[in-house]
PDB file of N, CA and C in Angstrom:
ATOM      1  N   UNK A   1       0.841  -1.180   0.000  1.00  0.00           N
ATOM      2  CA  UNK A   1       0.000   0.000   0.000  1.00  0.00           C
ATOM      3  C   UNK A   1       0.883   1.240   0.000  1.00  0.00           C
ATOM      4  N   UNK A   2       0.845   2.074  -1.069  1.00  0.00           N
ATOM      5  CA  UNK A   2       1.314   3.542  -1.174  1.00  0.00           C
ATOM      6  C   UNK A   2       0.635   4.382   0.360  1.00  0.00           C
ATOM      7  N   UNK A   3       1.842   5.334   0.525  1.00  0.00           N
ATOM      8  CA  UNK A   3       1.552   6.250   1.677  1.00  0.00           C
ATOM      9  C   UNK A   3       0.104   6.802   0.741  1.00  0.00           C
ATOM     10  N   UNK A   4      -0.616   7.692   2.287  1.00  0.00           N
ATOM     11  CA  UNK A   4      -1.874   8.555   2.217  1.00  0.00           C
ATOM     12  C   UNK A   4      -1.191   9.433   3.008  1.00  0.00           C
ATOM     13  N   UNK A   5      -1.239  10.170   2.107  1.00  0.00           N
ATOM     14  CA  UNK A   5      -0.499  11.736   2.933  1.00  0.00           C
ATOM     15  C   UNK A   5      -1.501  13.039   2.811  1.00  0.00           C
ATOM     16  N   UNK A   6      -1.314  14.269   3.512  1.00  0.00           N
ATOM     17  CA  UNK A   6      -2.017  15.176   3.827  1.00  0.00           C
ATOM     18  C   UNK A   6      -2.736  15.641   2.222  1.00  0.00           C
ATOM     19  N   UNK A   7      -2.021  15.491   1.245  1.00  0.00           N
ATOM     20  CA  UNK A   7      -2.510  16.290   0.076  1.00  0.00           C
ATOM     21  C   UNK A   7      -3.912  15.367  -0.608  1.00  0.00           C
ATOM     22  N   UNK A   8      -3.215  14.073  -0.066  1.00  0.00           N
ATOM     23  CA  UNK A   8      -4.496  13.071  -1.031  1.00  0.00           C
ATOM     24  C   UNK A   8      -6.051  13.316  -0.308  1.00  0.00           C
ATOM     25  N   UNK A   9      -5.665  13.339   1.452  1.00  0.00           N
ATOM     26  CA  UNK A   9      -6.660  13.184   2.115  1.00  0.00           C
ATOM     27  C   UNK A   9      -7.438  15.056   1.804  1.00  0.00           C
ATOM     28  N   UNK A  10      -6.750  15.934   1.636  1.00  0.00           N
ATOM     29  CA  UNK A  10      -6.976  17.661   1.609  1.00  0.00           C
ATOM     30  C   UNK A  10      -7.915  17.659  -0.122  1.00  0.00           C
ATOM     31  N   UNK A  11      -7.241  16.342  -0.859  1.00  0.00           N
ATOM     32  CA  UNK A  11      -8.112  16.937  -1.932  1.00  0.00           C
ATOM     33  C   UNK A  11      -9.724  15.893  -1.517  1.00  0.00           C
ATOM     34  N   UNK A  12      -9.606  15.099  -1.029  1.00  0.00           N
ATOM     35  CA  UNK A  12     -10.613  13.839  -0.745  1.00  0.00           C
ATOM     36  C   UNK A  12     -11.571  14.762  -0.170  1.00  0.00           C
ATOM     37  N   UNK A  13     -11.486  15.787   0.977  1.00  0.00           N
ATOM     38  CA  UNK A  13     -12.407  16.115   1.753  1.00  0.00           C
ATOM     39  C   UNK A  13     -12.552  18.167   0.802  1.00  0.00           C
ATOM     40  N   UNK A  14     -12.430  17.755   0.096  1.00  0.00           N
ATOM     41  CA  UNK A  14     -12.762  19.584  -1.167  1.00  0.00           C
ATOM     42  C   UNK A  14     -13.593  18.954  -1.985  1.00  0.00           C
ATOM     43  N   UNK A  15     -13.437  17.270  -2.420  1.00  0.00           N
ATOM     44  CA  UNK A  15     -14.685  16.474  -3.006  1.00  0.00           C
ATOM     45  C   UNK A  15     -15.683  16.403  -2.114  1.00  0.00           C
ATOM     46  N   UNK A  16     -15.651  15.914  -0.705  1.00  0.00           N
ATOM     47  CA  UNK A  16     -16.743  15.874  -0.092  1.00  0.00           C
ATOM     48  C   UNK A  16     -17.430  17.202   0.348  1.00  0.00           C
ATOM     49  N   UNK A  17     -16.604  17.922   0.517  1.00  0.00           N
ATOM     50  CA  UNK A  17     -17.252  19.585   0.465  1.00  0.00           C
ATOM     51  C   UNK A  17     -18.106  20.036  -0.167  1.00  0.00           C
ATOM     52  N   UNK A  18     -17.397  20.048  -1.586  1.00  0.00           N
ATOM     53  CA  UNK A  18     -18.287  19.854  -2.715  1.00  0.00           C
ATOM     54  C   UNK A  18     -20.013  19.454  -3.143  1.00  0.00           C
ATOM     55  N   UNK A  19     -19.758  18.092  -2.882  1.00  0.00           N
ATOM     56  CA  UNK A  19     -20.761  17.483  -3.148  1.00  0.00           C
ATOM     57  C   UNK A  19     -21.599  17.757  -2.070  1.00  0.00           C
ATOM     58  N   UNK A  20     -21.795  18.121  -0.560  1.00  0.00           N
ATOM     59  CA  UNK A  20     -22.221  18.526   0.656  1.00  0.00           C
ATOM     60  C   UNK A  20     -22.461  19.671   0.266  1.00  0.00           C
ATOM     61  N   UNK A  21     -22.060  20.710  -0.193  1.00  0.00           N
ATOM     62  CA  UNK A  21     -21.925  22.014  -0.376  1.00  0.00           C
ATOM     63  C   UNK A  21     -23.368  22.922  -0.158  1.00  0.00           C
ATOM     64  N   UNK A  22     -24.383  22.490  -0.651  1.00  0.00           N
ATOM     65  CA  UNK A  22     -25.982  23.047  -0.798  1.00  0.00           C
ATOM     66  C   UNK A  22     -26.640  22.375   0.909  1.00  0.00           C
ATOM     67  N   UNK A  23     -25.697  21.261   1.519  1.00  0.00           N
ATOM     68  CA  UNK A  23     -26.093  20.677   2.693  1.00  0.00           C
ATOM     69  C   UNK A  23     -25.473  21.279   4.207  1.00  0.00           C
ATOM     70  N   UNK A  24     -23.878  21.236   3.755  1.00  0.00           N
ATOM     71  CA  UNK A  24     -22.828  21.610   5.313  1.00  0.00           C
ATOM     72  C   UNK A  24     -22.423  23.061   5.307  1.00  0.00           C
ATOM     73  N   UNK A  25     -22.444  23.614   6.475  1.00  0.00           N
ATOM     74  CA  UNK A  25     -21.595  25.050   6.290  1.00  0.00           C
ATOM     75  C   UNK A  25     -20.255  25.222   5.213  1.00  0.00           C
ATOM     76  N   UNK A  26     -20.347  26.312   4.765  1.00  0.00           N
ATOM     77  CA  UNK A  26     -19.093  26.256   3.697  1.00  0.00           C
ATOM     78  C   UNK A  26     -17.793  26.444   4.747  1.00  0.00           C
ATOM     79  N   UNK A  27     -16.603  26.029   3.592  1.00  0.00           N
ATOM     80  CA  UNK A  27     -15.662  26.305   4.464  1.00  0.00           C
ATOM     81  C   UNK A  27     -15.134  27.400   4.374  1.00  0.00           C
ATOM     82  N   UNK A  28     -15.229  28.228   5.044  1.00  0.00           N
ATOM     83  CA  UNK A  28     -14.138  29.584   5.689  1.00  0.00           C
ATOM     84  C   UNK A  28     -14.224  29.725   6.912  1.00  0.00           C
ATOM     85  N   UNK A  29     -13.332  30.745   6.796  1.00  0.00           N
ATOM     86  CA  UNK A  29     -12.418  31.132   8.459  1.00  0.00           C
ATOM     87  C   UNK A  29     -13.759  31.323   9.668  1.00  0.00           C
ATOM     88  N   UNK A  30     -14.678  31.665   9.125  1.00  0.00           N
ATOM     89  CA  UNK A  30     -15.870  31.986   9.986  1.00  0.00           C
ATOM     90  C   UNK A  30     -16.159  30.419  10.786  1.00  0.00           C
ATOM     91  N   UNK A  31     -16.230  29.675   9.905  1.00  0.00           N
ATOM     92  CA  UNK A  31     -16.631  28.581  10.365  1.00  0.00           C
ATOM     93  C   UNK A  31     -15.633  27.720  10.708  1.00  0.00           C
ATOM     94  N   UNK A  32     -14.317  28.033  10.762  1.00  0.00           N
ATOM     95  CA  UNK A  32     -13.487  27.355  11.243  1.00  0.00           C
ATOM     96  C   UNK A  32     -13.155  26.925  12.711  1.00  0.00           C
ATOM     97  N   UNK A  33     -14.052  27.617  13.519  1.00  0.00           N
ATOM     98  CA  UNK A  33     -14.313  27.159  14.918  1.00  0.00           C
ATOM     99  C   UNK A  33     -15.025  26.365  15.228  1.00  0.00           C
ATOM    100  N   UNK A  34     -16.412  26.190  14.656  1.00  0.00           N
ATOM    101  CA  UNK A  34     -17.542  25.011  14.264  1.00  0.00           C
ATOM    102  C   UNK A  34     -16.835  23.918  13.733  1.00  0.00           C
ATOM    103  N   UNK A  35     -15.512  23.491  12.840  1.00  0.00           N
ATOM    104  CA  UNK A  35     -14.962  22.299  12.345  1.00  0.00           C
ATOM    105  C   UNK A  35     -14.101  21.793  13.716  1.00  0.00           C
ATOM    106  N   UNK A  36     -13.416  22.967  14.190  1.00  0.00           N
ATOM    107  CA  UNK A  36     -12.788  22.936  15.991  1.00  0.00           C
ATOM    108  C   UNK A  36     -13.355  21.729  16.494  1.00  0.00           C
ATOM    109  N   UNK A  37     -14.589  22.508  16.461  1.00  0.00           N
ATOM    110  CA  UNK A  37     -15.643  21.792  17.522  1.00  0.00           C
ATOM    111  C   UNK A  37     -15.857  20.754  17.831  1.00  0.00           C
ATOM    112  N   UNK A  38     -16.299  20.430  16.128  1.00  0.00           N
ATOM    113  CA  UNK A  38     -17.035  19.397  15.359  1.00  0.00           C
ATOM    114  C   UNK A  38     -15.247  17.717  16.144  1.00  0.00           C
ATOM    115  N   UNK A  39     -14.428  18.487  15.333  1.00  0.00           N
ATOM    116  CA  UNK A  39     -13.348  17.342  15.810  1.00  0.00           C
ATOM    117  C   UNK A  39     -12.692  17.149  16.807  1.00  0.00           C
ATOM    118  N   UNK A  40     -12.862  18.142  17.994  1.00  0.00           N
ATOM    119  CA  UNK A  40     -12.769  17.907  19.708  1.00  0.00           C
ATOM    120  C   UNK A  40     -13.790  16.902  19.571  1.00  0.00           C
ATOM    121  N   UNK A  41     -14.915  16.678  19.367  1.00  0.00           N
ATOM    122  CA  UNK A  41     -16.072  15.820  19.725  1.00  0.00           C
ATOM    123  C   UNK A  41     -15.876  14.354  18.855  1.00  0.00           C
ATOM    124  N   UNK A  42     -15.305  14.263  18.148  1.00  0.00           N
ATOM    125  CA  UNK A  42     -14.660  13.399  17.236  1.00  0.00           C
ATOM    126  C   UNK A  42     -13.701  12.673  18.202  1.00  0.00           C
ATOM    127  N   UNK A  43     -12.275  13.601  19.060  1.00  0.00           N
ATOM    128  CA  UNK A  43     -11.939  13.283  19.645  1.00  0.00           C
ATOM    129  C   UNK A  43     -11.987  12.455  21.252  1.00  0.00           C
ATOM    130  N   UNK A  44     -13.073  13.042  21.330  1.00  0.00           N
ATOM    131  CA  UNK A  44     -13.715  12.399  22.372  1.00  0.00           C
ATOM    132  C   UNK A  44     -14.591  10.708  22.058  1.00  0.00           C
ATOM    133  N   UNK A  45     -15.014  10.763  20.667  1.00  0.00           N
ATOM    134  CA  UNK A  45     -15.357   9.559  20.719  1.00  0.00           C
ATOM    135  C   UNK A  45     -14.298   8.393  20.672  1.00  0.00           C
ATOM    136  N   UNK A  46     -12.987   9.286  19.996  1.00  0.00           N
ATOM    137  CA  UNK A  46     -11.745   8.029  20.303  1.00  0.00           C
ATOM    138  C   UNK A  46     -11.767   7.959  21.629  1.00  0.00           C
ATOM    139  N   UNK A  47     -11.580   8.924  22.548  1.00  0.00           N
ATOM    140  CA  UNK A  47     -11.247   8.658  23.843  1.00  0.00           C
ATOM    141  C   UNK A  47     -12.500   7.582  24.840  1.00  0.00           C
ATOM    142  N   UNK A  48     -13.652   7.770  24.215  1.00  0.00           N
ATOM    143  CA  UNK A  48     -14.331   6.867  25.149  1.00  0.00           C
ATOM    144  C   UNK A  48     -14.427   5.605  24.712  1.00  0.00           C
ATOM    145  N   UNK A  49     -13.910   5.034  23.378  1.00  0.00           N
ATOM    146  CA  UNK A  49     -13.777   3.606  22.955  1.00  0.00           C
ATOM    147  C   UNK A  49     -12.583   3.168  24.208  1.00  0.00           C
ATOM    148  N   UNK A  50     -11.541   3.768  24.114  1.00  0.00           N
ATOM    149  CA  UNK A  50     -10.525   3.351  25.037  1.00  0.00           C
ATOM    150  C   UNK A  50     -10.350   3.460  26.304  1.00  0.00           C
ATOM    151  N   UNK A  51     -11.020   4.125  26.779  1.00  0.00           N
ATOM    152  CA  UNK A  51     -11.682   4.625  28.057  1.00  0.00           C
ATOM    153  C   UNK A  51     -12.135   3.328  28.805  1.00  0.00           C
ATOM    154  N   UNK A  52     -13.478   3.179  27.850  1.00  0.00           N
ATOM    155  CA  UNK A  52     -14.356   2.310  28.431  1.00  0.00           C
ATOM    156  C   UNK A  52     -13.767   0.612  27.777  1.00  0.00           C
ATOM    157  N   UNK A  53     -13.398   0.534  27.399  1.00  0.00           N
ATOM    158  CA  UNK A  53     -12.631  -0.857  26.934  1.00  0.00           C
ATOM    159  C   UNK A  53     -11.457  -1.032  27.435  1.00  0.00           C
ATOM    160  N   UNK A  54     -10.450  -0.203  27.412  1.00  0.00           N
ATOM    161  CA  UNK A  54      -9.104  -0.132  27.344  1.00  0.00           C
ATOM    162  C   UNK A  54      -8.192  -0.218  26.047  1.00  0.00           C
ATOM    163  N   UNK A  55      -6.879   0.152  26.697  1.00  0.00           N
ATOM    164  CA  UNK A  55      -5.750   0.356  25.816  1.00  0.00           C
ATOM    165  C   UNK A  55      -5.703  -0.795  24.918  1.00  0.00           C
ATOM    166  N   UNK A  56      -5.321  -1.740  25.444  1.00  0.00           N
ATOM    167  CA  UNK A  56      -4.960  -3.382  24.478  1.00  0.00           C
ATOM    168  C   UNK A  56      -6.385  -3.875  23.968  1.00  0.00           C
ATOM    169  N   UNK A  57      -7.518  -3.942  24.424  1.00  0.00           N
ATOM    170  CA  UNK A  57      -8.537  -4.208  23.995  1.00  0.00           C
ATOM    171  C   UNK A  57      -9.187  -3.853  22.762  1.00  0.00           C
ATOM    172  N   UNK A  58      -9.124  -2.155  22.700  1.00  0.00           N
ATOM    173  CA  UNK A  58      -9.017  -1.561  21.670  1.00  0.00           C
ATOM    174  C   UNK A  58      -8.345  -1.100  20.360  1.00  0.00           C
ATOM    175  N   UNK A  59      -7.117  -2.191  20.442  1.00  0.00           N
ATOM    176  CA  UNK A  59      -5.965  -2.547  19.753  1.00  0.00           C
ATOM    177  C   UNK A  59      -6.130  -3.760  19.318  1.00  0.00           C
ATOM    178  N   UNK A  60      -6.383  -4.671  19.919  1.00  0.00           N
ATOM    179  CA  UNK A  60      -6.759  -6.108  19.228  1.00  0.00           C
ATOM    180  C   UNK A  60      -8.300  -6.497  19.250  1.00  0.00           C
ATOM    181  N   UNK A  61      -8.987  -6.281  19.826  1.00  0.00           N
ATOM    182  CA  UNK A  61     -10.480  -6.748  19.242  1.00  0.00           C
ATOM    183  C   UNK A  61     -11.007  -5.997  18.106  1.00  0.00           C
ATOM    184  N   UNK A  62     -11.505  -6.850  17.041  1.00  0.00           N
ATOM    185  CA  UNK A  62     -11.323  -6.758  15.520  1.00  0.00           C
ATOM    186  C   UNK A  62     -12.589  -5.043  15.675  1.00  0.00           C
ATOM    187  N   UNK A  63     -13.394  -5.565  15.970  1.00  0.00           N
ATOM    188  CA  UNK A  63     -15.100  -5.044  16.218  1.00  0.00           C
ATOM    189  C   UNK A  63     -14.256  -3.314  16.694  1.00  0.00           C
ATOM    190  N   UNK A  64     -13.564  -3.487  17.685  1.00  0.00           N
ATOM    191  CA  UNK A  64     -13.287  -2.053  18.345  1.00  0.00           C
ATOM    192  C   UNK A  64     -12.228  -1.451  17.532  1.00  0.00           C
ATOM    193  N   UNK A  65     -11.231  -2.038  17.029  1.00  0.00           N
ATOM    194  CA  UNK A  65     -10.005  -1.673  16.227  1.00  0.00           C
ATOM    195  C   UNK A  65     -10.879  -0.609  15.212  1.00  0.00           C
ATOM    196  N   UNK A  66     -11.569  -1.683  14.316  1.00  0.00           N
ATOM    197  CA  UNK A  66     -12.169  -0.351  13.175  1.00  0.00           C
ATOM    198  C   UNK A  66     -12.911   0.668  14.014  1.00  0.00           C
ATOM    199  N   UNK A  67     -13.807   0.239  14.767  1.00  0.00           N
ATOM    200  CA  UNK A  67     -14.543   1.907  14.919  1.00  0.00           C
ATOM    201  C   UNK A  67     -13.655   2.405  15.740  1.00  0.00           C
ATOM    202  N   UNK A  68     -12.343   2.008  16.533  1.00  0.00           N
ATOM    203  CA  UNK A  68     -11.320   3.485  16.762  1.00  0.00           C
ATOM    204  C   UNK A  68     -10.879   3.840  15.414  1.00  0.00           C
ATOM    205  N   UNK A  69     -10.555   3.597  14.740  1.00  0.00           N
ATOM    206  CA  UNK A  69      -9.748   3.613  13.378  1.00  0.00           C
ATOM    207  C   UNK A  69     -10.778   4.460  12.510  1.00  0.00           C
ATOM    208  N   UNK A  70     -11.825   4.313  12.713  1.00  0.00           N
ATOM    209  CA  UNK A  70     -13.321   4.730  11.657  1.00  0.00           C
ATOM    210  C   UNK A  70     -13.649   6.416  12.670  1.00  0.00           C
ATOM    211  N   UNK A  71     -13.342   6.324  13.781  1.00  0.00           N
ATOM    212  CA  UNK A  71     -13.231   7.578  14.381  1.00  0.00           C
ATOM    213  C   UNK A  71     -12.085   8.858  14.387  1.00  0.00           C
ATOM    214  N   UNK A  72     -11.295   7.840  14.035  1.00  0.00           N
ATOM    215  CA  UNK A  72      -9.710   8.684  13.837  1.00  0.00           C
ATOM    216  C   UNK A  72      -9.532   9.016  12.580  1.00  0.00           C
ATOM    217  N   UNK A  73     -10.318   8.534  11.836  1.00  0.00           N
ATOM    218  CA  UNK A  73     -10.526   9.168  10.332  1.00  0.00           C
ATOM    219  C   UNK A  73     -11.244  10.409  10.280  1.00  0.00           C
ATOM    220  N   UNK A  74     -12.493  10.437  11.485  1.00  0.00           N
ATOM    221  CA  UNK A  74     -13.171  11.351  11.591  1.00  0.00           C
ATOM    222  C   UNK A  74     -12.831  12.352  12.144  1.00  0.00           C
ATOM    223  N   UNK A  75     -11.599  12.255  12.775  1.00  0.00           N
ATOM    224  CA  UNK A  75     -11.362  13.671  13.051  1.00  0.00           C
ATOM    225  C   UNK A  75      -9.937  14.333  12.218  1.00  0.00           C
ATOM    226  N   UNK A  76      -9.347  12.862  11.656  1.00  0.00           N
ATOM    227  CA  UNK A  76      -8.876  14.100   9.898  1.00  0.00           C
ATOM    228  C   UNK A  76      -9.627  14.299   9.224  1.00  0.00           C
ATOM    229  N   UNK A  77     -10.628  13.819   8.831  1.00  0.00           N
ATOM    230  CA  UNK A  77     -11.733  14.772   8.535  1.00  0.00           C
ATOM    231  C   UNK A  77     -11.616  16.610   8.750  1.00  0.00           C
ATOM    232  N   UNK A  78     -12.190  16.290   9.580  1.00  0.00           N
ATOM    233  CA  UNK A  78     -12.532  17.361  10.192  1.00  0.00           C
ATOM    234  C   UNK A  78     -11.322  18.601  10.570  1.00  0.00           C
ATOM    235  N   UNK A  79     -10.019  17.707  10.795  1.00  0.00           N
ATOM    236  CA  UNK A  79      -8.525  18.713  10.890  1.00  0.00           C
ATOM    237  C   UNK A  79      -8.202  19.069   9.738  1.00  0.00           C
ATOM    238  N   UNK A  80      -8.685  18.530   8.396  1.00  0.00           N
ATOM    239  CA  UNK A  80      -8.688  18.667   6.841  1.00  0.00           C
ATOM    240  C   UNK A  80      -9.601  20.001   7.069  1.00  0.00           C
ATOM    241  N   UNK A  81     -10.874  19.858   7.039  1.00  0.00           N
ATOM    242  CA  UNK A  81     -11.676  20.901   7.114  1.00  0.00           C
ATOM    243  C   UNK A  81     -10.980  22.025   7.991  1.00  0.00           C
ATOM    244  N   UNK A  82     -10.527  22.117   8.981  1.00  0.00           N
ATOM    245  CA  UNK A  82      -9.915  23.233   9.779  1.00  0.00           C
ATOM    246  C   UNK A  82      -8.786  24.066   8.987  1.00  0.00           C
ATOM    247  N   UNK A  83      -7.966  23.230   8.426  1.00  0.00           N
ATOM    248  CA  UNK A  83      -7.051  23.400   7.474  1.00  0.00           C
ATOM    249  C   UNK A  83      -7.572  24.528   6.304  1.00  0.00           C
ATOM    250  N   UNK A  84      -8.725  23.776   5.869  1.00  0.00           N
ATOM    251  CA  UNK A  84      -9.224  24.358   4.097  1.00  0.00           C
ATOM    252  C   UNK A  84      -9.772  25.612   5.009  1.00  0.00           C
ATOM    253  N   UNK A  85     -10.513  25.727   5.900  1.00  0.00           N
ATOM    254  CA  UNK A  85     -11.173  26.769   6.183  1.00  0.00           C
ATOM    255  C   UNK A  85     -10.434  27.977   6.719  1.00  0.00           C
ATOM    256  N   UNK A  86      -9.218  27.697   7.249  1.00  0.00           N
ATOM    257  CA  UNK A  86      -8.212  28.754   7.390  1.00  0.00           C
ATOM    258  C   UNK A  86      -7.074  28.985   6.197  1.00  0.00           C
ATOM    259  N   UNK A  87      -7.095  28.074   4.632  1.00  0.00           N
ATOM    260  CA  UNK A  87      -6.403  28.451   4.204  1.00  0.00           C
ATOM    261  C   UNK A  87      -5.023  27.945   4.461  1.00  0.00           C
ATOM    262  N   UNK A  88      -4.637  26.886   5.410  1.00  0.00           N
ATOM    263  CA  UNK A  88      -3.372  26.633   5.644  1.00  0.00           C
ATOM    264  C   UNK A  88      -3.130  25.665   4.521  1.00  0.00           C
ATOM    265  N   UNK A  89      -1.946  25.448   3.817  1.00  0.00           N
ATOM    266  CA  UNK A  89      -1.639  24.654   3.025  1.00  0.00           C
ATOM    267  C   UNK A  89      -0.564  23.894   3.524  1.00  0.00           C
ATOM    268  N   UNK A  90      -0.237  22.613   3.092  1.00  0.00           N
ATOM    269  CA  UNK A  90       0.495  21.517   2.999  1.00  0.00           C
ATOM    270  C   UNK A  90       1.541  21.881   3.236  1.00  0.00           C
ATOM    271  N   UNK A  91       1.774  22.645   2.493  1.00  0.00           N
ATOM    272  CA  UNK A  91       3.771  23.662   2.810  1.00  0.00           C
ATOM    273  C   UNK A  91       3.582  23.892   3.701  1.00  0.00           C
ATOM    274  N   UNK A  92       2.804  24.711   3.973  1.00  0.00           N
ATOM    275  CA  UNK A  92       2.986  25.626   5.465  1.00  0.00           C
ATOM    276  C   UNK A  92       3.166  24.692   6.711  1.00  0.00           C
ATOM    277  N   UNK A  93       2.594  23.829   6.514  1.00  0.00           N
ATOM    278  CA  UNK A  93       2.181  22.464   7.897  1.00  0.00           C
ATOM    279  C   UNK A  93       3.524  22.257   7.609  1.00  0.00           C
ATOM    280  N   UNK A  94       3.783  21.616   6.673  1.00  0.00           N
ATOM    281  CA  UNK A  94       5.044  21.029   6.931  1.00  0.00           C
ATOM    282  C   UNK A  94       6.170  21.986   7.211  1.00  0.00           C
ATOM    283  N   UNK A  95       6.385  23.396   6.875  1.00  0.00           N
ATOM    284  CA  UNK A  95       7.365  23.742   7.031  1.00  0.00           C
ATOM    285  C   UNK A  95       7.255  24.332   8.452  1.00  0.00           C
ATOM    286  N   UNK A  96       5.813  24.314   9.561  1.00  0.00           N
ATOM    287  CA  UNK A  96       6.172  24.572  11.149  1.00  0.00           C
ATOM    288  C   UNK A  96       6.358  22.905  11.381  1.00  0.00           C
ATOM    289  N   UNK A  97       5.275  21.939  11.010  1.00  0.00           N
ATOM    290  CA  UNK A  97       5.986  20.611  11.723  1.00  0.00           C
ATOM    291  C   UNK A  97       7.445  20.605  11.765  1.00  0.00           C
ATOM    292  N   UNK A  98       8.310  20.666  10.737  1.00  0.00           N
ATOM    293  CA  UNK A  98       9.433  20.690  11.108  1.00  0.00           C
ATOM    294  C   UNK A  98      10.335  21.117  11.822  1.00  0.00           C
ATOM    295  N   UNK A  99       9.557  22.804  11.991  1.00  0.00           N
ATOM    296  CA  UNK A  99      10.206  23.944  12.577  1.00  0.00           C
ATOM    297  C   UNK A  99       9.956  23.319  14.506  1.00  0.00           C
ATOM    298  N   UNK A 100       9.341  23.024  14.613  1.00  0.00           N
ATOM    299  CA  UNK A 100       8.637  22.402  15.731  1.00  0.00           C
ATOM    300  C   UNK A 100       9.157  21.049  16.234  1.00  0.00           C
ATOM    301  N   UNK A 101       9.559  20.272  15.471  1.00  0.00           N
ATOM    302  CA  UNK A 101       9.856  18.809  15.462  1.00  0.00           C
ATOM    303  C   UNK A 101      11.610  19.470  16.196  1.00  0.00           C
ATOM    304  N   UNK A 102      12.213  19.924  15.222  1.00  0.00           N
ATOM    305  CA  UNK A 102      13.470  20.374  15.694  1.00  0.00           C
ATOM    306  C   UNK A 102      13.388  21.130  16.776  1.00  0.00           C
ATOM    307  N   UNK A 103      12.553  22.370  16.901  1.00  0.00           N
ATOM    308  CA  UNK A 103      12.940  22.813  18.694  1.00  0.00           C
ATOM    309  C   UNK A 103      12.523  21.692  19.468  1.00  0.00           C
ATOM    310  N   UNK A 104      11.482  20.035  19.465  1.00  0.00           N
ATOM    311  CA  UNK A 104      11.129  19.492  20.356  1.00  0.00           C
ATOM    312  C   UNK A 104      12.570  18.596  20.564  1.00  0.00           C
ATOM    313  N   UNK A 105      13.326  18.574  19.525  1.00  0.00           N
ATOM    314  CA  UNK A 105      14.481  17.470  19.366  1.00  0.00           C
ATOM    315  C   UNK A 105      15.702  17.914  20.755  1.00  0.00           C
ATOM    316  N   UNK A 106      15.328  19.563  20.475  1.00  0.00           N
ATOM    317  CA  UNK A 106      16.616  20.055  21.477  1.00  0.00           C
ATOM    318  C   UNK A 106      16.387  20.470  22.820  1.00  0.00           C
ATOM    319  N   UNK A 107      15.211  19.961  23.012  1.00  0.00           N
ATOM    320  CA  UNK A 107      14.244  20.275  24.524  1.00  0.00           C
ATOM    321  C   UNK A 107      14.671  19.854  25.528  1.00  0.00           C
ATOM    322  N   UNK A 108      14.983  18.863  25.333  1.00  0.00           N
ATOM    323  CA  UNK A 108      15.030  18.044  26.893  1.00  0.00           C
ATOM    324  C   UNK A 108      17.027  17.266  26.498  1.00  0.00           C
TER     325      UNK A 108
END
């Protein structure tokens, strides 16, 4: 399996935009707190699969694996959407991840 990297998944969810478009808030900066939202709550549904199951449980039982996995999609989703709606592009991410990755390298 070829990597899935930020650009494949950034154009995947400008199709689903799209086609949603007459249905979901559009994306801009206005509404870029509502996508916030939307994937804190996303986040929380990872957290209560593992919560309430546990760590290893939710790693090897087949049934729980996908819907953590089917939830963690849902909130790139939604960090895609945060992205398009502020305009941040692929460069830019990558060129603070890095910027970031290196001050975390010399931290401690």
């Amino acid at each position: 399996m070829s990597d899935f990297g930020i650009n494949e998944m950034q154009e995947m969810q400008k199709r689903l935009q799209n086609k949603y478009k007459n249905i979901w808030e559009p994306i801009t900066p206005e509404n870029g707190k509502n996508k916030l939202l939307w994937m804190i709550g996303e986040i929380g549904e990872v957290i209560d699969i593992i919560k309430k199951n546990g760590d290893l449980k939710a790693c090897s039982d087949t049934k729980l694996r996908e819907n953590l996995i089917e939830e963690m999609a849902d909130v790139l989703m939604y960090y895609n959407d945060v992205m398009l709606c502020y305009g941040i592009s692929v460069d830019e991410l990558k060129q603070s991840y890095i910027k970031k990755f290196e001050k975390n390298m010399k931290r401690w």
